[in-house]
C-alpha atoms as a PDB file:
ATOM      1  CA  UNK A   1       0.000   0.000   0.000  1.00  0.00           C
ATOM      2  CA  UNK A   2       3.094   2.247   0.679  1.00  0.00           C
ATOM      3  CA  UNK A   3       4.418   1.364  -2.358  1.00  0.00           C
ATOM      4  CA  UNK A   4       1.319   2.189  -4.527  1.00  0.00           C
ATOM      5  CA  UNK A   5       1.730   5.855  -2.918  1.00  0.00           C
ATOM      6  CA  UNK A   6       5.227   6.007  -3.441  1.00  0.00           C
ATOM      7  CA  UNK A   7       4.518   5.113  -7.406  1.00  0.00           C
ATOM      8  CA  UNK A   8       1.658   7.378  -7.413  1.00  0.00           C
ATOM      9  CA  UNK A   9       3.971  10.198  -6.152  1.00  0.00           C
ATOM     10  CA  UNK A  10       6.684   9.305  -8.723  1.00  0.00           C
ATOM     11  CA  UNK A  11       4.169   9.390 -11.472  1.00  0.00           C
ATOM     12  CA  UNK A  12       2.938  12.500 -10.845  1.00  0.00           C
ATOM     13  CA  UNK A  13       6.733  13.907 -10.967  1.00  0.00           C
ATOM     14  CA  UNK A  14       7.196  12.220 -14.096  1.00  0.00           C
ATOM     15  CA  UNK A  15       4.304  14.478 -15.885  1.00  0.00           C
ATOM     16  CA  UNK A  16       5.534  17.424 -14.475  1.00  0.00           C
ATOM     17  CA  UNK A  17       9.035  16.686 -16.169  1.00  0.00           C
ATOM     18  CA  UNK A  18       7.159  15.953 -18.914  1.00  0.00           C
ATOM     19  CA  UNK A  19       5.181  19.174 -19.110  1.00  0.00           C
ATOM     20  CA  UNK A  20       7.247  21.584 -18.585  1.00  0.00           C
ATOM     21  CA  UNK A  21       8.162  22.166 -22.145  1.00  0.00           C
ATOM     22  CA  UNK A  22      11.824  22.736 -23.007  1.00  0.00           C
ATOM     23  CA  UNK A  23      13.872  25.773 -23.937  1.00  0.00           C
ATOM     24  CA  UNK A  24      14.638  24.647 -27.346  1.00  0.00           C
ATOM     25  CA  UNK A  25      10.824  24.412 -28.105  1.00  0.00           C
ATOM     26  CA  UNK A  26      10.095  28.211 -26.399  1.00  0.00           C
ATOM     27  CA  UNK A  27      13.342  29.323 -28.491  1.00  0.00           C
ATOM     28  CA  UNK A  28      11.726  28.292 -31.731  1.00  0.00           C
ATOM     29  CA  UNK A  29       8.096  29.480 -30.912  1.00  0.00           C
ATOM     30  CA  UNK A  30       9.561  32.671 -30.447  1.00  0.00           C
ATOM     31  CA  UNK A  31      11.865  32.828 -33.006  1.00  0.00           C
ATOM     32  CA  UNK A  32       9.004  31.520 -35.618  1.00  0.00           C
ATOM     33  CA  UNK A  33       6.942  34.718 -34.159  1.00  0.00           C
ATOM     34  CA  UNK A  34      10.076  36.881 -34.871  1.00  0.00           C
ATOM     35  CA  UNK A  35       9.904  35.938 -38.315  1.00  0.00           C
ATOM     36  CA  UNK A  36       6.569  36.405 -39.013  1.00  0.00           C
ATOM     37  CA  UNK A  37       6.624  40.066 -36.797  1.00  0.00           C
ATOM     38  CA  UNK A  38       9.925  40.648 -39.249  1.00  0.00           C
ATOM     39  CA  UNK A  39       8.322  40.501 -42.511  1.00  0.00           C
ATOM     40  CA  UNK A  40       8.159  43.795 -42.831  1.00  0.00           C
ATOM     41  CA  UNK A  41      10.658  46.379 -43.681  1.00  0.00           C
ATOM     42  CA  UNK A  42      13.338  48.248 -40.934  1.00  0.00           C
ATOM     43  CA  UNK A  43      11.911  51.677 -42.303  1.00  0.00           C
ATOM     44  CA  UNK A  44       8.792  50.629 -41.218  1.00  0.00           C
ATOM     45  CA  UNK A  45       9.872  49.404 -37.707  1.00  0.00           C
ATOM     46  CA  UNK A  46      11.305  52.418 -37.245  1.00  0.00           C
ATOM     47  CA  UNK A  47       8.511  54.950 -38.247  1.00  0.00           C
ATOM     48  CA  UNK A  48       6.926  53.758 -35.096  1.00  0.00           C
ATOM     49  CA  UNK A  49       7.302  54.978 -31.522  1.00  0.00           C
ATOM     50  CA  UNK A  50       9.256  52.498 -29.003  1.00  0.00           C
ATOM     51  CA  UNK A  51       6.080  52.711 -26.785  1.00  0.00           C
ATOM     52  CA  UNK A  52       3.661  51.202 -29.510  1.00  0.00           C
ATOM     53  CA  UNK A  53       5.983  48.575 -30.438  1.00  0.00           C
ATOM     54  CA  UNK A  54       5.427  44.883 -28.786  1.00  0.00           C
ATOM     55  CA  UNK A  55       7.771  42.524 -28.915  1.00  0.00           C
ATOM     56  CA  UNK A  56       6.105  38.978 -30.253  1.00  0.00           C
ATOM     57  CA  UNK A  57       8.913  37.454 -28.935  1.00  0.00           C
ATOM     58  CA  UNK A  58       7.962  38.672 -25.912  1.00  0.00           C
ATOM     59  CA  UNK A  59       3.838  37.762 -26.153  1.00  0.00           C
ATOM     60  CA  UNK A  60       4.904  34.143 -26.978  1.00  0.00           C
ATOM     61  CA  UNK A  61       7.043  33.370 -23.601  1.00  0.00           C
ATOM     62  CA  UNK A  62       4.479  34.797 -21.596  1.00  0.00           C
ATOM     63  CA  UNK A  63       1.952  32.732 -23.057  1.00  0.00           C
ATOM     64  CA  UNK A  64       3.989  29.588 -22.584  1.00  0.00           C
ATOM     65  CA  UNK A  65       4.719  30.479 -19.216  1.00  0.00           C
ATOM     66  CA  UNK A  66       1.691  30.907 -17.846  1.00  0.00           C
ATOM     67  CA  UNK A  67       0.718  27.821 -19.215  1.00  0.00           C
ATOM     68  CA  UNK A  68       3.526  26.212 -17.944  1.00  0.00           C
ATOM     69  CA  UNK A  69       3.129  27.685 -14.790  1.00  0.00           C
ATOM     70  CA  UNK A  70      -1.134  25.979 -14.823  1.00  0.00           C
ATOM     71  CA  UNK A  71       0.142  23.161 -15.492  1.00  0.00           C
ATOM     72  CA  UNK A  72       2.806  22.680 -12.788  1.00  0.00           C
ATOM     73  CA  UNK A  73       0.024  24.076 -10.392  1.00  0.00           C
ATOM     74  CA  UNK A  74      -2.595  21.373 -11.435  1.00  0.00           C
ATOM     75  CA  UNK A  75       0.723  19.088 -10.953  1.00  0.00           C
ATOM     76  CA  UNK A  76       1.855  20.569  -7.184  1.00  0.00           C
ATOM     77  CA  UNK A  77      -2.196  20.406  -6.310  1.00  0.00           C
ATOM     78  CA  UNK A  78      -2.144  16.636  -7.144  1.00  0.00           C
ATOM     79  CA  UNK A  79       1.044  15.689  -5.176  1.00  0.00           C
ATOM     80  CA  UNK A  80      -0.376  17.933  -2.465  1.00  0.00           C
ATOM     81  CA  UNK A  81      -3.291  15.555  -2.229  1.00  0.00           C
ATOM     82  CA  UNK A  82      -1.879  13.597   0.734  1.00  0.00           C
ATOM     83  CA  UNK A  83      -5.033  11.675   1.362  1.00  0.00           C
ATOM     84  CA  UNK A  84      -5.123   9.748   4.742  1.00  0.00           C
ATOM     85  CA  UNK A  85      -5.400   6.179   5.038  1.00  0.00           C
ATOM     86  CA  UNK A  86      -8.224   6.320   6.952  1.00  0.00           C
ATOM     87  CA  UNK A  87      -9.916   8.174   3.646  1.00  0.00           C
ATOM     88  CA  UNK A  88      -8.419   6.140   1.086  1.00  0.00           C
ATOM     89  CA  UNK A  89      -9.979   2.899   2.624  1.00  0.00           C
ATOM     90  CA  UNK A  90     -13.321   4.452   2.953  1.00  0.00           C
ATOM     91  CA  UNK A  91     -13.695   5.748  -0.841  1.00  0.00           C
ATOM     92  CA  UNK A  92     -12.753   2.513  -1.896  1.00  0.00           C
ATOM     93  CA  UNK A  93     -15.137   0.957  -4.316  1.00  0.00           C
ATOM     94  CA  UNK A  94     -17.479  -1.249  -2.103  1.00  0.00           C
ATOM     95  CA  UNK A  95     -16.626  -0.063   1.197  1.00  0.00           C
ATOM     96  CA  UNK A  96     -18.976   2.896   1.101  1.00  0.00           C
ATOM     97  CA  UNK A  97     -20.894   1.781   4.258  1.00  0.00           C
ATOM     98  CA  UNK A  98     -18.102   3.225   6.260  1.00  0.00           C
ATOM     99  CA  UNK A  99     -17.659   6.043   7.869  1.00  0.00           C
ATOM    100  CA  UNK A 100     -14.046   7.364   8.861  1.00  0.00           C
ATOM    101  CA  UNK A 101     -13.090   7.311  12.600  1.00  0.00           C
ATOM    102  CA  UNK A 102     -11.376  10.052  14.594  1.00  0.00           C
ATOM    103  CA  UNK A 103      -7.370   9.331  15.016  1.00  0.00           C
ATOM    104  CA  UNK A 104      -8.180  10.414  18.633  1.00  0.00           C
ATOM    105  CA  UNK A 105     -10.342   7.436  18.995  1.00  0.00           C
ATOM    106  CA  UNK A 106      -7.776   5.022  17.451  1.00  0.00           C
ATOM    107  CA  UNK A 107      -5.115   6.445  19.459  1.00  0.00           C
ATOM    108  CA  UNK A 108      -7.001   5.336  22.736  1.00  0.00           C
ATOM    109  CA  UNK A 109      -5.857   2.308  23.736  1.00  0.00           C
ATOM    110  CA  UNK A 110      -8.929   1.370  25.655  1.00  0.00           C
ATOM    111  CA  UNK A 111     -11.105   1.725  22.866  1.00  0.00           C
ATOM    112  CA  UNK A 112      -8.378  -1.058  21.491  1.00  0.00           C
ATOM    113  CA  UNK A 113      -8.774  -3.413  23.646  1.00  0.00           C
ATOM    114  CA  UNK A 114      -8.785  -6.920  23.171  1.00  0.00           C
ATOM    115  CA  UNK A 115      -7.611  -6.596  19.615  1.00  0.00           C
ATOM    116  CA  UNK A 116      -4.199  -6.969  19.632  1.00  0.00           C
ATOM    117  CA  UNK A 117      -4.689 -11.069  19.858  1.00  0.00           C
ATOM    118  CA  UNK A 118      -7.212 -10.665  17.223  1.00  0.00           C
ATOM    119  CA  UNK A 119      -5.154  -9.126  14.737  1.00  0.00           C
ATOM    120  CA  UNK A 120      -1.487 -10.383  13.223  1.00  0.00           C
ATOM    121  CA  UNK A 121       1.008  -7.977  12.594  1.00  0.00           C
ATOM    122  CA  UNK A 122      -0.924  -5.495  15.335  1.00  0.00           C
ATOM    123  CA  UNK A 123       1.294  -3.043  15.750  1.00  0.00           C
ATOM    124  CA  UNK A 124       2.430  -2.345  11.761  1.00  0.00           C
ATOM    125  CA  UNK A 125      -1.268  -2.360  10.964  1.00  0.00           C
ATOM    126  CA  UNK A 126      -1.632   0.214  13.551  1.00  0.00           C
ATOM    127  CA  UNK A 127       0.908   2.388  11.954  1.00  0.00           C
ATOM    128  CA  UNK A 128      -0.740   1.809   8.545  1.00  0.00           C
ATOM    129  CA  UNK A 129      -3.614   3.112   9.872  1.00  0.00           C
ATOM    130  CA  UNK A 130      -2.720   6.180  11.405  1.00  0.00           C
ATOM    131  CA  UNK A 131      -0.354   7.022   8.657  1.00  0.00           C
ATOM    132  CA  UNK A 132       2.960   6.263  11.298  1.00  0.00           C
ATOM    133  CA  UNK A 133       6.125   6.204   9.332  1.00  0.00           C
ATOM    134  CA  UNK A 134       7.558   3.262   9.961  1.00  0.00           C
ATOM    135  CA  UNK A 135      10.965   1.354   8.012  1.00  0.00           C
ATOM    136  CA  UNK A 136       8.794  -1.686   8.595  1.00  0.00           C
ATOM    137  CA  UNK A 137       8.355  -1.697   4.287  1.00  0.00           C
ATOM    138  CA  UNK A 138      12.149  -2.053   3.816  1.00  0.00           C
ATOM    139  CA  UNK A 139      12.738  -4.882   5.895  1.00  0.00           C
ATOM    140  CA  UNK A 140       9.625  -7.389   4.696  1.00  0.00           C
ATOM    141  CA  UNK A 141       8.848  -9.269   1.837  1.00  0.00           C
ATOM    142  CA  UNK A 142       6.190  -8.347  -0.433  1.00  0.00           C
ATOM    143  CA  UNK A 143       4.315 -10.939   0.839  1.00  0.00           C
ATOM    144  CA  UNK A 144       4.352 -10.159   4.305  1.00  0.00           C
ATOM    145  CA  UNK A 145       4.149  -6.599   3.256  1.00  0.00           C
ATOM    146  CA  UNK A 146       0.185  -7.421   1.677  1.00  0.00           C
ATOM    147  CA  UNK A 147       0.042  -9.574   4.947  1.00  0.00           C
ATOM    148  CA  UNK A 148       0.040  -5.943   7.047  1.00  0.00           C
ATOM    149  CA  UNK A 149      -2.069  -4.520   4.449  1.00  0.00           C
ATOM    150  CA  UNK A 150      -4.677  -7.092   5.250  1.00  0.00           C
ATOM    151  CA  UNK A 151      -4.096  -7.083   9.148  1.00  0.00           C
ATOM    152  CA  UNK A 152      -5.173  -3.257   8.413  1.00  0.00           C
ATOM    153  CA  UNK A 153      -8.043  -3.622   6.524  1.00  0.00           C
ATOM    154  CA  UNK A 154      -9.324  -5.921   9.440  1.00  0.00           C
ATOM    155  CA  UNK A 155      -8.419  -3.929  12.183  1.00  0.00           C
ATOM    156  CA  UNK A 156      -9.935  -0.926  10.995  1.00  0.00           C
ATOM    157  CA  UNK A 157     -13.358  -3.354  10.591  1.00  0.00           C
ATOM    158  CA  UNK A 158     -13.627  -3.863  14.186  1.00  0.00           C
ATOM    159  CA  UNK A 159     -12.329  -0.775  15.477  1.00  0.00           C
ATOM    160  CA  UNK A 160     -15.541   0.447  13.396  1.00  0.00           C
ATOM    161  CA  UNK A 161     -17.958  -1.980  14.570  1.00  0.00           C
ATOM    162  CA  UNK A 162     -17.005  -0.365  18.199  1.00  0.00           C
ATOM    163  CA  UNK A 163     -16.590   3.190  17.107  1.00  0.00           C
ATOM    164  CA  UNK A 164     -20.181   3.274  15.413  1.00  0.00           C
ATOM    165  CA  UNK A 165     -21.823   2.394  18.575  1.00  0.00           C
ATOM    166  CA  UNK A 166     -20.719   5.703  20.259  1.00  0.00           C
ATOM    167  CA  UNK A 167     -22.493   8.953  20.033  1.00  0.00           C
ATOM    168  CA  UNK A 168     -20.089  10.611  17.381  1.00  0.00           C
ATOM    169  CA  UNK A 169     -20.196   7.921  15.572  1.00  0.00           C
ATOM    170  CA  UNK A 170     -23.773   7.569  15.498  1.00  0.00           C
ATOM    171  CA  UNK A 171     -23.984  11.153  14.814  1.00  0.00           C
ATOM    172  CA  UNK A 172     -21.637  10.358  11.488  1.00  0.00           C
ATOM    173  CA  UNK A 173     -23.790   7.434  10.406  1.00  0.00           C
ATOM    174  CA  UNK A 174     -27.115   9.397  10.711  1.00  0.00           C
ATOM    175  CA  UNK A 175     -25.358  11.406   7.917  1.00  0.00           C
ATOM    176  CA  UNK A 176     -25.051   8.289   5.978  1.00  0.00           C
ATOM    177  CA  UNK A 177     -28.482   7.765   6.042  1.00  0.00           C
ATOM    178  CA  UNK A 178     -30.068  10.676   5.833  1.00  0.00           C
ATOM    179  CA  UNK A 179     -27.761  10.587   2.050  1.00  0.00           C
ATOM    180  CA  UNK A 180     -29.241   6.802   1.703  1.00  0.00           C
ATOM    181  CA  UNK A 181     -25.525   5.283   1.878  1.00  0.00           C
ATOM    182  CA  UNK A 182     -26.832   1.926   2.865  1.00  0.00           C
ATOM    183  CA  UNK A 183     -29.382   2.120   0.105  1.00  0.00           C
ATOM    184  CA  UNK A 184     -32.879   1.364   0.031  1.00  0.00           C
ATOM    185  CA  UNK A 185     -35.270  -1.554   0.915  1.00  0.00           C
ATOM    186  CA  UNK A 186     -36.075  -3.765  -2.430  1.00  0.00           C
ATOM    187  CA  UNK A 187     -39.827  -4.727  -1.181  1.00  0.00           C
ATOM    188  CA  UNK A 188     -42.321  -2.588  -3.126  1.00  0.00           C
ATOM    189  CA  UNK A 189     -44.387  -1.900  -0.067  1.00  0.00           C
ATOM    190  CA  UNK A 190     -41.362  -0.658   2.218  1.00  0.00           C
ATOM    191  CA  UNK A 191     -41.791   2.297  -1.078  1.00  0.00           C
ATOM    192  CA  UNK A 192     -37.559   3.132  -1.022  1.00  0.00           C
ATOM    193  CA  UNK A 193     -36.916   2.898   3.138  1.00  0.00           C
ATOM    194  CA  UNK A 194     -33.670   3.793   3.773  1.00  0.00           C
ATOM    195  CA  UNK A 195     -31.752   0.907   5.274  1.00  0.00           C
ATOM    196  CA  UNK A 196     -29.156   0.137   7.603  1.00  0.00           C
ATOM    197  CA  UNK A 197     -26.082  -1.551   7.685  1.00  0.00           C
ATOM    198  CA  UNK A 198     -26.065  -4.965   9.801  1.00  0.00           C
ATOM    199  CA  UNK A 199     -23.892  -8.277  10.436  1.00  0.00           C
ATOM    200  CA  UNK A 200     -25.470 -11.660  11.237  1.00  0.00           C
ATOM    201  CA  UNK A 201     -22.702 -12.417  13.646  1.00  0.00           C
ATOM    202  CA  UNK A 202     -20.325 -10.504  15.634  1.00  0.00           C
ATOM    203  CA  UNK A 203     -17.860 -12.669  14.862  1.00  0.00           C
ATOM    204  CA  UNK A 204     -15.214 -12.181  12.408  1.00  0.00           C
ATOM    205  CA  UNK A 205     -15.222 -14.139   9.112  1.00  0.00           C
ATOM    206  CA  UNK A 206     -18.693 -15.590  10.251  1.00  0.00           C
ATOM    207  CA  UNK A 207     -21.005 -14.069   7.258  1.00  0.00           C
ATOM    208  CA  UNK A 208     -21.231 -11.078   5.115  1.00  0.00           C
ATOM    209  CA  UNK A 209     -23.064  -7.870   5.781  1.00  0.00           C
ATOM    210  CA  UNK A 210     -26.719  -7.191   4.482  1.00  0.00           C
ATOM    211  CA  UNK A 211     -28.554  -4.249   4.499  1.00  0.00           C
ATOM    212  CA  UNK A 212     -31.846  -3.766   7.429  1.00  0.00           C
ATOM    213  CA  UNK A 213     -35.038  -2.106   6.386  1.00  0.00           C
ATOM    214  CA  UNK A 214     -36.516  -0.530   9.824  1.00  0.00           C
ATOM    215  CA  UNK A 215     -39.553  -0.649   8.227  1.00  0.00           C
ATOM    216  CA  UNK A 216     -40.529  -4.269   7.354  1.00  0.00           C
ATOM    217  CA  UNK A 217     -38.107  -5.347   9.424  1.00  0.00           C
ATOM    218  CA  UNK A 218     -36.179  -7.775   7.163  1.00  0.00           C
ATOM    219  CA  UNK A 219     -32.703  -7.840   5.964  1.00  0.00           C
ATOM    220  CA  UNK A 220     -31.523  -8.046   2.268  1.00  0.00           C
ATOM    221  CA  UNK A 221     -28.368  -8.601   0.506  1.00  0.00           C
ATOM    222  CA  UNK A 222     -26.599  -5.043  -0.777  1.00  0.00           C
ATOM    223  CA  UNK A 223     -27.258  -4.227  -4.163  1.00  0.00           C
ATOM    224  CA  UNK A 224     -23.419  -3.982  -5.020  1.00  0.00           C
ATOM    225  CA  UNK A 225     -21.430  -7.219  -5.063  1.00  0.00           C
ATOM    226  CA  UNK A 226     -18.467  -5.237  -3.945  1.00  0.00           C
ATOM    227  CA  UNK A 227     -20.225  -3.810  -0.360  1.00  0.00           C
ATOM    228  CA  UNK A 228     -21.815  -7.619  -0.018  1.00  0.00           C
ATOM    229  CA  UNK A 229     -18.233  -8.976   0.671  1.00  0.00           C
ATOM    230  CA  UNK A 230     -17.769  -6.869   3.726  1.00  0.00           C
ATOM    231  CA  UNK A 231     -17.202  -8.806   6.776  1.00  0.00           C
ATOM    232  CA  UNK A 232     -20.763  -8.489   8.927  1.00  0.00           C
ATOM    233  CA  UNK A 233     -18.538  -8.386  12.427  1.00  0.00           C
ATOM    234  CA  UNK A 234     -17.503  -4.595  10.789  1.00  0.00           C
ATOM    235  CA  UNK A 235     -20.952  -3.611  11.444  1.00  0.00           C
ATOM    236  CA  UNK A 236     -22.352  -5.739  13.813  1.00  0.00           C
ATOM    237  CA  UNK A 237     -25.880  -7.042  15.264  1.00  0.00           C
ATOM    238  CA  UNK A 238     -26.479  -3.936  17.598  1.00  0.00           C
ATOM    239  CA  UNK A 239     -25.356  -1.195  15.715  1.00  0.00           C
ATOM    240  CA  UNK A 240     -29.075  -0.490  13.445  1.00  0.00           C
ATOM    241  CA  UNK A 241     -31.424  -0.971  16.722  1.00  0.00           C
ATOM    242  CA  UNK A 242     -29.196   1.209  18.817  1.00  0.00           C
ATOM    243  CA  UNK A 243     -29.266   3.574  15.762  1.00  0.00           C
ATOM    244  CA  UNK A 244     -33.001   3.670  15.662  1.00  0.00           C
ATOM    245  CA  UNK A 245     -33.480   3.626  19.885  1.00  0.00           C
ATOM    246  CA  UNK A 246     -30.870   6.837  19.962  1.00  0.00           C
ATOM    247  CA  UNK A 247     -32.790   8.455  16.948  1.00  0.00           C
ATOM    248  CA  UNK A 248     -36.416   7.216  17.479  1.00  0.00           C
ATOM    249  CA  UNK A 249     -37.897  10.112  15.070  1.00  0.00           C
ATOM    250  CA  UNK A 250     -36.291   7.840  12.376  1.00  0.00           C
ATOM    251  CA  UNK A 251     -38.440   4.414  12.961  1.00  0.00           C
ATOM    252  CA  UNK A 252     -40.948   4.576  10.714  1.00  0.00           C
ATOM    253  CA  UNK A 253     -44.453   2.581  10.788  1.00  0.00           C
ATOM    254  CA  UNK A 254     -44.706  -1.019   9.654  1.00  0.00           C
ATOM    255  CA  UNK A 255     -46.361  -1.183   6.531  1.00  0.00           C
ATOM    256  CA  UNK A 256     -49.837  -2.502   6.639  1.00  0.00           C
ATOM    257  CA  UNK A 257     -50.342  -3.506   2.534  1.00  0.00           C
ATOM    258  CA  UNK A 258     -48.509  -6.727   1.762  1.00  0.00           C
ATOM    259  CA  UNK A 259     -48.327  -8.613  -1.249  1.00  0.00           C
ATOM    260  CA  UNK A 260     -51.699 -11.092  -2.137  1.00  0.00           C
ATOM    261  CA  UNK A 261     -50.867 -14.409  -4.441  1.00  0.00           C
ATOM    262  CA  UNK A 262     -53.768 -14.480  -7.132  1.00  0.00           C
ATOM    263  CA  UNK A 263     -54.832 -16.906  -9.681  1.00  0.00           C
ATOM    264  CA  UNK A 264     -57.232 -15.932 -12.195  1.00  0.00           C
ATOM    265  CA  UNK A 265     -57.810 -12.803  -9.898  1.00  0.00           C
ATOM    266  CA  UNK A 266     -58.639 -15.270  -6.953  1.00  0.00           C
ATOM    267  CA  UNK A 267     -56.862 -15.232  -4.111  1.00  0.00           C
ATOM    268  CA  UNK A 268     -55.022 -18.368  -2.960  1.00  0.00           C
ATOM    269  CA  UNK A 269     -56.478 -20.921   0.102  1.00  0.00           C
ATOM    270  CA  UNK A 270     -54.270 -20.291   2.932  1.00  0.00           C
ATOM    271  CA  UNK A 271     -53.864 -24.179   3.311  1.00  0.00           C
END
């Protein structure tokens, strides 16, 4: 993971090597304005005043330079992008249910608890997360170096599943929903309820997450294949009752239509 930043970085210095255009190419622009301003006779040059004279020569640098200069700023803005770890996991592609928690509440131990014997390579997945430098890169394989990547990837999942059960981080999820994050319930008669996040087991590795509808009270698959291979235990079974207890204004009514099985516009014999 490093090492795609590291490439990332040395790609964008590439372009700007690339873009800055070099002084044999400004020397001929010039010079081909020069020849075109130079077409006409010295008289003539000199019939005018020095103050209504401009140089083409002149017009032609400053137009490469500020473009140059654009360029190298839409360059320096890129590099300047130092995007946190913490961000980079959560725009991944399929692990939008997240939300990104506080350093401060990483850097707690107590809210760590317990998870050092849960997670291998503890403390360098640590560091990933909270963007330590560490020489830790140098010294493994690539192999073991994915190995961390993965230790971080899990330990951020259940220092989640914990941080979304506090009031800042219910606060943070509420914004998820209101923005229907978690996406909506598929049952016609639920009419688009906003759903919440939910794991079948608290238990790592157990089952994947689905999606709860507070209305018809059912879970569902995610729409995305990518969010339906998060790990459940990263949510959890408390965290979308606890969400709807802390906001009760949210829980909506259970729907009273529901679906009738006809045949020939009769309805079915409940036996």
């Amino acid at each position: 993971m490093y090492k795609d930043r590291n490439e990332a970085a040395s790609k964008s210095r590439v372009l700007k090597d690339k873009s800055a255009p070099p002084p044999s190419t400004s020397a001929s622009g010039g010079g081909a304005a020069g020849v075109g301003g130079g077409r006409k006779s010295q008289a003539q040059f000199d019939t005018h005043s020095s103050s209504n004279f401009t140089d083409p020569l002149k017009n032609t640098r400053s137009d490469e330079e500020s473009e140059t200069d654009s360029e190298e700023s839409d360059v320096s803005g890129s590099e300047g992008d130092d995007t946190s770890w913490i961000s980079w996991f959560c725009n991944l592609r399929g692990n939008e249910f997240f939300c990104e928690v506080d350093d401060e509440y990483i850097q707690d131990d107590f809210n760590l608890c317990g998870l050092s014997s849960q997670v291998p390579y503890y403390d360098y997945a640590l560091d990933l997360i909270l963007d330590v430098e560490s020489s830790h890169g140098d010294m493994f394989t690539e192999e073991q170096n994915e190995l961390v990547e993965s230790a971080a990837e899990m330990l951020y999942g259940l220092i989640h599943v914990r941080y979304i059960l506090t009031t800042k981080g219910l606060a943070t999820m509420l914004e998820k929903y209101k923005n229907y994050d978690f996406g909506r319930c598929p049952r016609v008669y639920c009419c688009g309820q906003p759903c919440l996040p939910v794991g079948q087991s608290d238990i790592p590795r157990s089952s994947t997450i689905k999606i709860y509808c507070p209305k018809c009270e059912d879970i569902y698959y995610p729409r995305s294949k990518y969010q339906g291979n998060i790990d459940g235990a990263y949510f959890g079974t408390t965290f979308p009752h606890l969400f709807l207890m802390t906001y009760g204004h949210l829980k909506p009514q259970k729907p009273i239509q529901s679906y009738v099985p006809r045949v020939f516009g009769f309805k079915l014999h409940t036996s």
